[in-house]
C-alpha atoms as a PDB file:
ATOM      1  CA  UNK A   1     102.901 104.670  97.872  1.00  0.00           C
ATOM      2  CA  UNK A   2     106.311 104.915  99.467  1.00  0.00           C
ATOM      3  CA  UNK A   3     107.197 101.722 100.875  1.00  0.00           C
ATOM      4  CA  UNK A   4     110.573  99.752 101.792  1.00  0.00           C
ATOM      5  CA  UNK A   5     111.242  97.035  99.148  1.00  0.00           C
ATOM      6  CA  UNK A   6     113.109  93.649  99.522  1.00  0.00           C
ATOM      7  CA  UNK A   7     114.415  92.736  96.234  1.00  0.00           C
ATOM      8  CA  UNK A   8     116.024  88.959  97.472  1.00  0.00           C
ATOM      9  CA  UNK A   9     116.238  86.870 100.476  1.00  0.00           C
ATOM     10  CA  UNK A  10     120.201  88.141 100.908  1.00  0.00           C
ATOM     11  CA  UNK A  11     119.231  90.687 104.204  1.00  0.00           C
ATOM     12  CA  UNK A  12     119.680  94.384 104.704  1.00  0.00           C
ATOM     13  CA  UNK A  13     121.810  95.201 101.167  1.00  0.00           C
ATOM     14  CA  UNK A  14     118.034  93.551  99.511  1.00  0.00           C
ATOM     15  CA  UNK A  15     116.400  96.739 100.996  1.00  0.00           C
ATOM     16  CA  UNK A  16     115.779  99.840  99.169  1.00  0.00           C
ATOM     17  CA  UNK A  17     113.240 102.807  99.472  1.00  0.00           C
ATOM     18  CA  UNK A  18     110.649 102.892  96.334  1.00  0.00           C
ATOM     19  CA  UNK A  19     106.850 102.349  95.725  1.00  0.00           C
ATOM     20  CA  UNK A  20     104.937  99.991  96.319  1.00  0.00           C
ATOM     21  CA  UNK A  21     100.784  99.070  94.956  1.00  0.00           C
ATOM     22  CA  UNK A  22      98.317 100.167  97.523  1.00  0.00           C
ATOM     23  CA  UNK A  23      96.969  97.372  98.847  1.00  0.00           C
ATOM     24  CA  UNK A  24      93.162  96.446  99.240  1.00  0.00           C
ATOM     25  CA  UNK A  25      91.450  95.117 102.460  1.00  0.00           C
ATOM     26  CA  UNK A  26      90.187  91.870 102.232  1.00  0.00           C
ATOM     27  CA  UNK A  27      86.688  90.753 103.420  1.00  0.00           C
ATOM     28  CA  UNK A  28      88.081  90.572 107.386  1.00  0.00           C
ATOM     29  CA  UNK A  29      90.614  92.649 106.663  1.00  0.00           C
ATOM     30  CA  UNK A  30      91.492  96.847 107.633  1.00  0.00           C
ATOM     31  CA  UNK A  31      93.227  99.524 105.400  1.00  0.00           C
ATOM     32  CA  UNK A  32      95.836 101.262 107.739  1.00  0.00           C
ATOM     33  CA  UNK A  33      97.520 104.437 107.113  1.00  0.00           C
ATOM     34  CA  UNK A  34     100.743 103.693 109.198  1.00  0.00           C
ATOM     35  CA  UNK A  35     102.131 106.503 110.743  1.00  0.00           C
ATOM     36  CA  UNK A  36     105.132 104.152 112.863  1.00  0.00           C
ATOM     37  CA  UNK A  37     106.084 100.676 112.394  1.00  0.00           C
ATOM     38  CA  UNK A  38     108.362  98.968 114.181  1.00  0.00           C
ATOM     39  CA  UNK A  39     111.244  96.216 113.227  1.00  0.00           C
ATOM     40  CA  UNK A  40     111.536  92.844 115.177  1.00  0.00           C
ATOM     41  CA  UNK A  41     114.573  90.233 115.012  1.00  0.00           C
ATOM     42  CA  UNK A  42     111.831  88.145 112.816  1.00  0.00           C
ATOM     43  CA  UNK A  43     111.722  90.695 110.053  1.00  0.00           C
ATOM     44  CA  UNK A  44     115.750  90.338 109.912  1.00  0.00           C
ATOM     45  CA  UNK A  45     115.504  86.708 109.758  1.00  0.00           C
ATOM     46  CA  UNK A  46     112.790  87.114 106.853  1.00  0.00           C
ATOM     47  CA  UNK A  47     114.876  89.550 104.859  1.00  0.00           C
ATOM     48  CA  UNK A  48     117.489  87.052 104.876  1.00  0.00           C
ATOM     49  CA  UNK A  49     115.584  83.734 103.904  1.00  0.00           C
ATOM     50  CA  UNK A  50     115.822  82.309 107.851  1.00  0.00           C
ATOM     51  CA  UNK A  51     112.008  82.660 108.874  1.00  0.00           C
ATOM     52  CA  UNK A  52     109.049  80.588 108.484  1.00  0.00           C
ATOM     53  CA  UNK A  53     107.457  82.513 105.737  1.00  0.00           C
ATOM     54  CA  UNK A  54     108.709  83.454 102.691  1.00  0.00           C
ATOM     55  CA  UNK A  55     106.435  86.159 100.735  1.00  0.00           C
ATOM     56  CA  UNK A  56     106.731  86.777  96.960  1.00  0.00           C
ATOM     57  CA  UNK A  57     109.230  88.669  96.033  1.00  0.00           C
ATOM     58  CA  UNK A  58     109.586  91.758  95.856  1.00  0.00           C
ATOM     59  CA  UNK A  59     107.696  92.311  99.252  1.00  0.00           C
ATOM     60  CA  UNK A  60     107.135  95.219 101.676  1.00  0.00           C
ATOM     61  CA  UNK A  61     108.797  93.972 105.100  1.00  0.00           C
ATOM     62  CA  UNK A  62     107.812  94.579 108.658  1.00  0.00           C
ATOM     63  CA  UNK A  63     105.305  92.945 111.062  1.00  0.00           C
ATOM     64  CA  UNK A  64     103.656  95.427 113.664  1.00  0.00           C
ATOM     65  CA  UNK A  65     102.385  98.852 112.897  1.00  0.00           C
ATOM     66  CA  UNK A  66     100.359 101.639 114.374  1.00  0.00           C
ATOM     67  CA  UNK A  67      98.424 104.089 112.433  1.00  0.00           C
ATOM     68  CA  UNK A  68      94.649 105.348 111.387  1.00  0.00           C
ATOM     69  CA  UNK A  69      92.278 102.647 109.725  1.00  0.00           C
ATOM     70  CA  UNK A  70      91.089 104.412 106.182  1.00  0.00           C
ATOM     71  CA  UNK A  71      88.909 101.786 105.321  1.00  0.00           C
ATOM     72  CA  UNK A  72      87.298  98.472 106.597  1.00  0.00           C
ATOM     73  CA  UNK A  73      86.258  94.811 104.900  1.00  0.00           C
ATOM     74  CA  UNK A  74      82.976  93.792 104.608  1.00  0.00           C
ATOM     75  CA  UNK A  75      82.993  91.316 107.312  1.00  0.00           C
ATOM     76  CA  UNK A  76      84.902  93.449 110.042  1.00  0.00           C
ATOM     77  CA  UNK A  77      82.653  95.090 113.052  1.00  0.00           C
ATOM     78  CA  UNK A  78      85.710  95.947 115.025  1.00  0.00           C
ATOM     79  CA  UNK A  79      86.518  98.858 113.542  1.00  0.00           C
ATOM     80  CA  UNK A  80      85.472 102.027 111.620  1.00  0.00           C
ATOM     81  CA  UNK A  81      87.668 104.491 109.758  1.00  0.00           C
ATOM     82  CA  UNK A  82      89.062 107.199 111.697  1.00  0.00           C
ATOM     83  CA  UNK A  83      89.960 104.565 114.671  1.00  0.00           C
ATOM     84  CA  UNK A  84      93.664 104.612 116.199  1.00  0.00           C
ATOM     85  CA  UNK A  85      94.754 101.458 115.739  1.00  0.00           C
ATOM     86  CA  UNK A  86      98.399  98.620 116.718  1.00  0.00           C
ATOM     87  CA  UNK A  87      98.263  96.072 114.011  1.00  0.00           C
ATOM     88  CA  UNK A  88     100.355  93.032 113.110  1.00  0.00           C
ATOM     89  CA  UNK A  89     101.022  91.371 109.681  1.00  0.00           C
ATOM     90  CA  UNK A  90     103.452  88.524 108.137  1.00  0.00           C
ATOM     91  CA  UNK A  91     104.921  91.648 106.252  1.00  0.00           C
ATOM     92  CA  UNK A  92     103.480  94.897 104.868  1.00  0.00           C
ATOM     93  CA  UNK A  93     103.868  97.346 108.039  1.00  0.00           C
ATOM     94  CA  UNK A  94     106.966  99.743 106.155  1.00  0.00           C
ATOM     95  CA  UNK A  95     105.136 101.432 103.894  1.00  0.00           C
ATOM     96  CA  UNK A  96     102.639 104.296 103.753  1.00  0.00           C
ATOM     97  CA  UNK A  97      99.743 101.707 103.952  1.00  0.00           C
ATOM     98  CA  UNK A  98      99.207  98.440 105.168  1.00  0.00           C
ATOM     99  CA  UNK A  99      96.637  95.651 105.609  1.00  0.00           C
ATOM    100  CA  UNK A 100      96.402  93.966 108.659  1.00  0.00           C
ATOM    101  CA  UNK A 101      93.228  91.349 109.541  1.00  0.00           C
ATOM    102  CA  UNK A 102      90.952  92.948 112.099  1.00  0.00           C
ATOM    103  CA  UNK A 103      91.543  89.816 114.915  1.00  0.00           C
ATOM    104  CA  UNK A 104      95.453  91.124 114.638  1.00  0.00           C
ATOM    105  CA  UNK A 105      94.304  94.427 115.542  1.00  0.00           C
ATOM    106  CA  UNK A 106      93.484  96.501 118.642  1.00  0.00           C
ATOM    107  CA  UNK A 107      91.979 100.138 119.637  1.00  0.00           C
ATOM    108  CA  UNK A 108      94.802 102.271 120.435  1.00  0.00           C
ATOM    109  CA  UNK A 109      94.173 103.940 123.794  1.00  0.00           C
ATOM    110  CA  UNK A 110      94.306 107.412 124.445  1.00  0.00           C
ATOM    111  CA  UNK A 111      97.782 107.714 126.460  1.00  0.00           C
ATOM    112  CA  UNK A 112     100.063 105.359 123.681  1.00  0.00           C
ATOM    113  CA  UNK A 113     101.054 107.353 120.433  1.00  0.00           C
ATOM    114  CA  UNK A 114     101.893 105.566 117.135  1.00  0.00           C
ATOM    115  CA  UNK A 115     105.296 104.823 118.117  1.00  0.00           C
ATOM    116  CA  UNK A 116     104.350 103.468 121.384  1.00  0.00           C
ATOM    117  CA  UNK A 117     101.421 101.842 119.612  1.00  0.00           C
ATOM    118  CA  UNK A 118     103.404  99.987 116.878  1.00  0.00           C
ATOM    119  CA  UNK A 119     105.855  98.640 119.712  1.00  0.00           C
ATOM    120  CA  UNK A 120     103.153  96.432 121.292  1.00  0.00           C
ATOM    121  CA  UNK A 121     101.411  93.620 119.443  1.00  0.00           C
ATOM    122  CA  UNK A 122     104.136  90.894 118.180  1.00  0.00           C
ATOM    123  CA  UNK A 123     105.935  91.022 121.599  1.00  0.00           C
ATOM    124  CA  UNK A 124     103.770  91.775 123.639  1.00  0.00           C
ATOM    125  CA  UNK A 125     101.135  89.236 122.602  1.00  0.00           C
ATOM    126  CA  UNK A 126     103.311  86.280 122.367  1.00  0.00           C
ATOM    127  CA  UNK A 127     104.601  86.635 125.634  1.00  0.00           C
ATOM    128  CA  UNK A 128     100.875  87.122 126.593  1.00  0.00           C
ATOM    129  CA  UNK A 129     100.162  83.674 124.747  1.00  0.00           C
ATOM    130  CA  UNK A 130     103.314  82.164 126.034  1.00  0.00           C
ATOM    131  CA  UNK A 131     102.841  82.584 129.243  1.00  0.00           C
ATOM    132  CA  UNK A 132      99.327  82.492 130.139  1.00  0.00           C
ATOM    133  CA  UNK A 133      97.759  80.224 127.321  1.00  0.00           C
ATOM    134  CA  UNK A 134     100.424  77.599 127.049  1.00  0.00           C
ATOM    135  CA  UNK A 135     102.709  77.889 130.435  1.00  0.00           C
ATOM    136  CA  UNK A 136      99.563  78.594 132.641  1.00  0.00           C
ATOM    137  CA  UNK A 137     101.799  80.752 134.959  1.00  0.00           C
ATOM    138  CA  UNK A 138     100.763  80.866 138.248  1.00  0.00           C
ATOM    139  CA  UNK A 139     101.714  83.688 140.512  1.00  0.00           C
ATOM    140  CA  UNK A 140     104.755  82.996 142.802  1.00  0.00           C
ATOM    141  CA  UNK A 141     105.995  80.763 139.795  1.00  0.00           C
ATOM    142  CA  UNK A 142     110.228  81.345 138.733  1.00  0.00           C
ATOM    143  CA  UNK A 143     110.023  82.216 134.923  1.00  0.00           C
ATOM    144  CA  UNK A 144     113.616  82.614 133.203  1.00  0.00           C
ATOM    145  CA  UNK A 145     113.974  84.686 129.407  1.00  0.00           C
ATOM    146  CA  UNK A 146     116.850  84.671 127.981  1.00  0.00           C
ATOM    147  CA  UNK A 147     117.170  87.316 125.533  1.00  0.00           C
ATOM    148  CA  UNK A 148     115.502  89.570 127.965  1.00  0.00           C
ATOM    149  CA  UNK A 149     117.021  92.459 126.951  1.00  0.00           C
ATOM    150  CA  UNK A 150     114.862  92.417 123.090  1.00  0.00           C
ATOM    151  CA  UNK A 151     112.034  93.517 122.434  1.00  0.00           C
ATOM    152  CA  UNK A 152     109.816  89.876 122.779  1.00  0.00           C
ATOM    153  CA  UNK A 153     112.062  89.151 125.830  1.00  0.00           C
ATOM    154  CA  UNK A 154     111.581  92.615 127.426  1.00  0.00           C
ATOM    155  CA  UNK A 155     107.599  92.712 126.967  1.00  0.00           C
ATOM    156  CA  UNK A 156     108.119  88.754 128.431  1.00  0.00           C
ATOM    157  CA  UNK A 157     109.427  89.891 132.039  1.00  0.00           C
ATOM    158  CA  UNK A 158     107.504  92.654 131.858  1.00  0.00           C
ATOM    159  CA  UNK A 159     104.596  90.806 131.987  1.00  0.00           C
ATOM    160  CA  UNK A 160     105.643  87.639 133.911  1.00  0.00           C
ATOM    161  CA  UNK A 161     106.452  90.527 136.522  1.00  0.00           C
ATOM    162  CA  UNK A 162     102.903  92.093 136.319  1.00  0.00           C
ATOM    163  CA  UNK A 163     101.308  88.163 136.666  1.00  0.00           C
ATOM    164  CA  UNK A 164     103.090  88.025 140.011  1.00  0.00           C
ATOM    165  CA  UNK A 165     105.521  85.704 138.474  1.00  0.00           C
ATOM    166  CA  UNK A 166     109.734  85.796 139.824  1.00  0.00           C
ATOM    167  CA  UNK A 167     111.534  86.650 136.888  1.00  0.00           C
ATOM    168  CA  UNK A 168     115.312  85.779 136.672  1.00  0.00           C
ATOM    169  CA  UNK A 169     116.112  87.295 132.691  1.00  0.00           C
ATOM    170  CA  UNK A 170     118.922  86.146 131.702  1.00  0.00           C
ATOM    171  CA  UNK A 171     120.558  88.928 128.755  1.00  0.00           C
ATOM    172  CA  UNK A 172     124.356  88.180 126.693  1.00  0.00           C
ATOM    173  CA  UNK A 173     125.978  91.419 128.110  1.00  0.00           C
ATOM    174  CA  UNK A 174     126.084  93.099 131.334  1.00  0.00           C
ATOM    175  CA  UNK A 175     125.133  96.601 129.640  1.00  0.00           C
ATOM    176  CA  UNK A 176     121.244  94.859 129.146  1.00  0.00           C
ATOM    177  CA  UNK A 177     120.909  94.442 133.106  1.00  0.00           C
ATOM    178  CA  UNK A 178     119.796  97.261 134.227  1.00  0.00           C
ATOM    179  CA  UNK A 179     116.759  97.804 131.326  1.00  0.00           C
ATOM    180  CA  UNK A 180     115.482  94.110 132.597  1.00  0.00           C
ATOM    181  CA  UNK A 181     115.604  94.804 136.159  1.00  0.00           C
ATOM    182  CA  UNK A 182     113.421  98.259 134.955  1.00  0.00           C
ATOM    183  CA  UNK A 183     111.117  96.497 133.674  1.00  0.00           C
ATOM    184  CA  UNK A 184     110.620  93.764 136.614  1.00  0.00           C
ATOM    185  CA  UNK A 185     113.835  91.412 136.487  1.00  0.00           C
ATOM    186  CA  UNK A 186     114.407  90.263 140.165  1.00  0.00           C
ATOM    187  CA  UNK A 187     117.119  88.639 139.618  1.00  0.00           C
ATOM    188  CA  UNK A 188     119.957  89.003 135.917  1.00  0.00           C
ATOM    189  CA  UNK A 189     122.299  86.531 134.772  1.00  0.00           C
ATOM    190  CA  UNK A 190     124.583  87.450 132.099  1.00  0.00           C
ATOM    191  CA  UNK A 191     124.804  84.420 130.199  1.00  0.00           C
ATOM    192  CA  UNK A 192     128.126  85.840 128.077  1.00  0.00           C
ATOM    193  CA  UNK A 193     130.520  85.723 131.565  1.00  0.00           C
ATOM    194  CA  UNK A 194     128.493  83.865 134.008  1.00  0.00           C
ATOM    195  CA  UNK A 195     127.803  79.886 134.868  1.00  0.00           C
ATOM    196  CA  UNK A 196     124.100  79.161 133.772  1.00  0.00           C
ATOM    197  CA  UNK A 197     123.964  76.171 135.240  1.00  0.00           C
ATOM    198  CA  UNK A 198     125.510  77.494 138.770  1.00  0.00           C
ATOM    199  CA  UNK A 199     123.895  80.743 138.929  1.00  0.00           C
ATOM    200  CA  UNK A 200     120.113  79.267 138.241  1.00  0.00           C
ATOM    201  CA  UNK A 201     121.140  76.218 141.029  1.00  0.00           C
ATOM    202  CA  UNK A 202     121.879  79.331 143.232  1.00  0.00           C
ATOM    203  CA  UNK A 203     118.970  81.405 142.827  1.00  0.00           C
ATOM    204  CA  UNK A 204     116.395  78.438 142.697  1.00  0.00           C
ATOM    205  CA  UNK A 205     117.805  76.762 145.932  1.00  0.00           C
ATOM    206  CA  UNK A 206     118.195  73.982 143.406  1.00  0.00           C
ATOM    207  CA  UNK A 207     114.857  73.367 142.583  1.00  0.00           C
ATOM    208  CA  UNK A 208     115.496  74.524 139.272  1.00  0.00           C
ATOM    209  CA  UNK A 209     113.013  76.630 136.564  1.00  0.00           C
ATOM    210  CA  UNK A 210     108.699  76.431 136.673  1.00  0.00           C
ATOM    211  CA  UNK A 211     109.440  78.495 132.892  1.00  0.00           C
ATOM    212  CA  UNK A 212     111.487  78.980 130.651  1.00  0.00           C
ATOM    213  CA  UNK A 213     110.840  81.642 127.861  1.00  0.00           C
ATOM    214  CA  UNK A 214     114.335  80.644 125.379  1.00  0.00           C
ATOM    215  CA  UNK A 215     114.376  82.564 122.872  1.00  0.00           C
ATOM    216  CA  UNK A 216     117.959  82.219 122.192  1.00  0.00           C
ATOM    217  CA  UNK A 217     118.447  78.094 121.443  1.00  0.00           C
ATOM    218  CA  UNK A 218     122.113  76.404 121.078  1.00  0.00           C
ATOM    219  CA  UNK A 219     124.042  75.593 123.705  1.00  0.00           C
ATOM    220  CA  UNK A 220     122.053  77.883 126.058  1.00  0.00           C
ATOM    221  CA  UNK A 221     118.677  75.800 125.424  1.00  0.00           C
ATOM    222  CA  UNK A 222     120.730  72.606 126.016  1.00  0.00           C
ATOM    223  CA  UNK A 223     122.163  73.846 129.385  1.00  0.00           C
ATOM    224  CA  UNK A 224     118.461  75.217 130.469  1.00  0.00           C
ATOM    225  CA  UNK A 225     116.718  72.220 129.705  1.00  0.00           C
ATOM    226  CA  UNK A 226     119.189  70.386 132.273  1.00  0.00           C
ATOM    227  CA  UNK A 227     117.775  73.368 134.740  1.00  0.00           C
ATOM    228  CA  UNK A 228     113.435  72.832 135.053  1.00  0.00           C
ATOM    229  CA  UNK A 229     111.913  71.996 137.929  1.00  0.00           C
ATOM    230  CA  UNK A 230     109.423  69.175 138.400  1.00  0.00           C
ATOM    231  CA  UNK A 231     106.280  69.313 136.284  1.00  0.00           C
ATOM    232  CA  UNK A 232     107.960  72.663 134.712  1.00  0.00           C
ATOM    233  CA  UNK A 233     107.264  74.317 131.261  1.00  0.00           C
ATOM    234  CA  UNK A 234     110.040  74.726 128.446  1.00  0.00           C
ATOM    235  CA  UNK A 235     109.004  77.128 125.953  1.00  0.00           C
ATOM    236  CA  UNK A 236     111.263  77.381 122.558  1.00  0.00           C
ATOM    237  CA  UNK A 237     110.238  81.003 120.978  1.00  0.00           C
ATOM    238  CA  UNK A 238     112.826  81.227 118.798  1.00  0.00           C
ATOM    239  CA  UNK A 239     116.632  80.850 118.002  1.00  0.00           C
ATOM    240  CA  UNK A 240     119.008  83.942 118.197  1.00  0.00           C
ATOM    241  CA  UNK A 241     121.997  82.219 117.849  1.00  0.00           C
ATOM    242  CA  UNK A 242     120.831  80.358 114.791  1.00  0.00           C
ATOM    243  CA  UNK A 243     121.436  77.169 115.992  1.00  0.00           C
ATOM    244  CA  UNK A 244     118.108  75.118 116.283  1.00  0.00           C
ATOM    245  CA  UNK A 245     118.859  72.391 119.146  1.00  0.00           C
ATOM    246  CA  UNK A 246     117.966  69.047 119.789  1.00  0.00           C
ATOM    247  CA  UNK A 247     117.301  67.218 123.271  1.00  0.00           C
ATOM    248  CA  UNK A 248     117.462  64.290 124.816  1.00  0.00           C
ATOM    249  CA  UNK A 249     114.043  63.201 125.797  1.00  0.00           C
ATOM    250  CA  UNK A 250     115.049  61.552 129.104  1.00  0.00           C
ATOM    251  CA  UNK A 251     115.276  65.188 130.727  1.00  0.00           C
ATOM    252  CA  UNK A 252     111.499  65.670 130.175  1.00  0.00           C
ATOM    253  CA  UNK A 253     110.766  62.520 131.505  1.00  0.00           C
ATOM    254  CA  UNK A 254     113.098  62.551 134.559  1.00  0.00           C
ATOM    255  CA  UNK A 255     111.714  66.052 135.608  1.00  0.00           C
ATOM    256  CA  UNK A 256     108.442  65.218 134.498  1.00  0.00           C
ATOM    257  CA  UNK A 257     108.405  68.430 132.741  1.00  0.00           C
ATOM    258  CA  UNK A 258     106.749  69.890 129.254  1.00  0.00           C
ATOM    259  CA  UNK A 259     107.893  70.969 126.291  1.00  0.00           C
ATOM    260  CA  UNK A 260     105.622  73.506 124.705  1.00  0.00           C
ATOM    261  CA  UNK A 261     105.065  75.151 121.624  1.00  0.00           C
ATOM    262  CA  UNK A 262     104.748  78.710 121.320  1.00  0.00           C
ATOM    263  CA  UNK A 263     104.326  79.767 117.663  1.00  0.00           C
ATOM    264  CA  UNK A 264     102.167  83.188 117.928  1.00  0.00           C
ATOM    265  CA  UNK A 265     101.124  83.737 114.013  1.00  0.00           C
ATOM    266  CA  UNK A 266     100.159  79.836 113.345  1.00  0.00           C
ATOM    267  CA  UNK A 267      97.537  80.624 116.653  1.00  0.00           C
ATOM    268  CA  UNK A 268      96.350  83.897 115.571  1.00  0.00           C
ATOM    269  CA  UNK A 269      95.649  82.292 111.948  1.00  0.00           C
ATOM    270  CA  UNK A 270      93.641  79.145 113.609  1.00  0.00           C
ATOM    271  CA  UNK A 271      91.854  81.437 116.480  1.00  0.00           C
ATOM    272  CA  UNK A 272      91.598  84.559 115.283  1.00  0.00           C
ATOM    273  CA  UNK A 273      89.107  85.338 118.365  1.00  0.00           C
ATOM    274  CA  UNK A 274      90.926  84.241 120.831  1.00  0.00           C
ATOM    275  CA  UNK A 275      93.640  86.270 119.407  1.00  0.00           C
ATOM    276  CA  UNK A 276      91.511  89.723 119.020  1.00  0.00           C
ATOM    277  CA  UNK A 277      90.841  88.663 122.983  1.00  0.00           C
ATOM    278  CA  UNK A 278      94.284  88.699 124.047  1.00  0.00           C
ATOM    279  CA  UNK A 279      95.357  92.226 122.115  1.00  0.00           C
ATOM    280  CA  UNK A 280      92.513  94.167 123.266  1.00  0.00           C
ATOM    281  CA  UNK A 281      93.512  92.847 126.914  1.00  0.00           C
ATOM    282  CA  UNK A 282      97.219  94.181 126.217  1.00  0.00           C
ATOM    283  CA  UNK A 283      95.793  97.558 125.854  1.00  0.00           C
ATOM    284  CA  UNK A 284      93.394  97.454 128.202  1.00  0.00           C
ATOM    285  CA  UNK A 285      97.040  96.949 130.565  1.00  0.00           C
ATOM    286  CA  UNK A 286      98.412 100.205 128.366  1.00  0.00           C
ATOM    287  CA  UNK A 287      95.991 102.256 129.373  1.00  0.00           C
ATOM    288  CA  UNK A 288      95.980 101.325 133.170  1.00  0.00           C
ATOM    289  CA  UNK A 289      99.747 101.839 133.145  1.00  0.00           C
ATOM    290  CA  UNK A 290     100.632  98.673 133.243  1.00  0.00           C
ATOM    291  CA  UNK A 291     102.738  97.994 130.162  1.00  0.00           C
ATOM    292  CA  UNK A 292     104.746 100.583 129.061  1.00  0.00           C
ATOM    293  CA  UNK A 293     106.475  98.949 126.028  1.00  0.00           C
ATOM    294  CA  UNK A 294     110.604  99.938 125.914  1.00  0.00           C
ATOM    295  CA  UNK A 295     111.714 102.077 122.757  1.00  0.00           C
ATOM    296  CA  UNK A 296     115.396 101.698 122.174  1.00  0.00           C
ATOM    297  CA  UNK A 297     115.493 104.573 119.172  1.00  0.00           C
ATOM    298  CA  UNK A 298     112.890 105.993 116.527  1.00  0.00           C
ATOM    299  CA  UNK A 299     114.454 106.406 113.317  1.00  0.00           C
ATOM    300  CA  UNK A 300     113.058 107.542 109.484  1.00  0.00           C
ATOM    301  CA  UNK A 301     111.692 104.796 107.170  1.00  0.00           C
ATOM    302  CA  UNK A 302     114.679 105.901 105.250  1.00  0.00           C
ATOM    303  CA  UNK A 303     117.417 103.976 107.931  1.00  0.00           C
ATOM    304  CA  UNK A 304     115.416 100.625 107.734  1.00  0.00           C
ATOM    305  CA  UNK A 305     118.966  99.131 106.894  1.00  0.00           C
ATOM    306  CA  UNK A 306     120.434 100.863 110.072  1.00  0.00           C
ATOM    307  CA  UNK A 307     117.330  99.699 112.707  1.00  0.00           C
ATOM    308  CA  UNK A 308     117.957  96.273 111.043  1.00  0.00           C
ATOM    309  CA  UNK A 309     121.606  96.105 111.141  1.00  0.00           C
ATOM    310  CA  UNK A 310     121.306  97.309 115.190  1.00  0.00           C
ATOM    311  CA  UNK A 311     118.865  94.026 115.791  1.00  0.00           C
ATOM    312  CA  UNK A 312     121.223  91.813 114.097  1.00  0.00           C
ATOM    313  CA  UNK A 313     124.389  92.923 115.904  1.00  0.00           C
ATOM    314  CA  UNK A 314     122.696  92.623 119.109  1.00  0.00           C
ATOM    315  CA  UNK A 315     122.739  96.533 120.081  1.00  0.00           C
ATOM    316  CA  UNK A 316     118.835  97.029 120.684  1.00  0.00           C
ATOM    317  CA  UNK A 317     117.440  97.132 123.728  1.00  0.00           C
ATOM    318  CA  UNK A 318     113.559  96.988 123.579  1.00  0.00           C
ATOM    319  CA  UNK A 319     112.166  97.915 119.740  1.00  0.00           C
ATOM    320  CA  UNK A 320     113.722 100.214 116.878  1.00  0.00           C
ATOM    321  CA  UNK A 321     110.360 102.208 115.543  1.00  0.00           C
ATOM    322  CA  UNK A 322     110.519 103.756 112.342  1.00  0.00           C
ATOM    323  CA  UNK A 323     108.606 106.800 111.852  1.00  0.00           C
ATOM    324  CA  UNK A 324     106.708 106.532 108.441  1.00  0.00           C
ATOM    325  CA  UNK A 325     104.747 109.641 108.304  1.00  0.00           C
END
């Protein structure tokens, strides 16, 4: 099957068009025929050596797909072949076929198509999982993202917005402002010209931050953490700037606030259910209306370098999709 290949952990010049083994479903597993899959900053980060995961080389990037299930494991009652389905994987989604465990899969509704489809589950559910399982927003709560303005921190104010939640997104260019206030930003701060620290005193009345979805780290995760309010939630997603930060544990303590984990795959992997619970929720919220995921450009399997290279120079607002068949 045609399939992208990474040939070394050295980033987008590793990447090459070629084919690929079909691969088999496992006992809980589907067999996908991926029509659109789209690329996430995490699939850069793996093509270059910097994520969690390192698969076997040479591998078959890309984590969220959407496509038509050809055949099912013996375990999985989800699903049946001929079902529309969003699915998410370590790796495996840019290629003709894919396997994806039925838990990280959901029912497509009627009104998304495959590009809309393979757009939803990695951001959208760990924003979901963020936010509701470990934060326990409330309504009326202040939730800041940083890196608003990609595709995890879009589907983030997107739903804090939708949970009643005020969202201040905070993006690194005034150019991302006006996507995050589309999508439910009530207030922007442009952390690449403005004062962090002054602006969020301003807009909280000094109270400071009930969560903070950081996906960026550095200096910027060092400022925020100065920045909660009492009894507030600080929620590391990931690290943009590739600087992994430390902090000084009296903050927590003075503000009485939490620091909590967020790490989407390592939950999906210990409760799949719980997981299956949460995507199938996600689209019930498609097909209301309610989500309406943001596509920055749809491009040909072929420019997997080019939707890459856009993610790493910051360019990409929303999700690059590729179209596969």
């Amino acid at each position: 099957m045609r399939a992208v290949l990474c040939n070394g952990f050295h980033g987008i010049k590793a990447l090459s068009i070629g084919e690929a083994a079909e691969p088999r479903p496992g006992a809980d597993e589907v067999l996908i025929d991926v029509h659109a899959a789209c690329v996430s900053f995490a699939d850069y980060l793996m093509v270059c050596g910097g994520y969690q995961k390192r698969p076997a080389l040479p591998y078959v990037p890309g984590m969220d797909a959407a496509g038509v299930v050809v055949a099912c494991g013996e375990n999985v009652q989800r699903f049946r072949p001929g079902d529309r389905v969003a699915c998410s994987a370590w790796f495996g989604s840019l290629a003709e076929r894919m396997t994806a465990k039925a838990s990280d899969s959901a029912r497509l509704p009627e009104n998304a198509d495959f590009v809309v489809g393979s757009a939803i589950q990695h951001g959208s559910v760990t924003a979901w999982y963020a936010l509701v399982d470990r934060a326990r927003l409330q309504a009326g709560e202040t939730v800041l993202v940083t890196g608003a303005a990609g595709g995890v921190g879009l589907a983030c104010v997107e739903i804090a917005h939708l949970l009643g939640a005020r969202v201040i997104a905070a993006v690194g260019s005034a150019a991302k402002a006006s996507v995050v206030r589309e999508y439910g930003a009530d207030e922007v701060i442009d952390y690449s010209s403005e004062d962090v620290r002054e602006r969020v005193k301003g807009l909280t009345g000094g109270e400071g931050i009930d969560i903070c979805f950081e996906n960026v780290g550095g200096t910027l995760f060092a400022t925020l953490a100065r920045l909660m309010r009492w009894n507030g939630r600080l929620i590391p997603i990931g690290f943009t700037s590739g600087e992994i930060p430390s902090l000084a544990m009296n903050l927590p303590l003075l503000k009485n606030y939490s620091i909590v984990g967020a790490f989407t795959g390592a939950w999906a992997e210990r409760f799949p259910d719980e997981r299956a619970r949460a995507a199938d929720m996600i689209m019930a919220w498609v097909a209301e209306g309610k989500l309406h995921p943001c596509i920055d450009r749809v491009l040909p399997l072929e420019q997997t370098a080019d939707a890459m290279a856009a993610i790493a120079d910051r360019s990409v607002q929303g999700r690059v999709v590729l179209r596969v068949r």
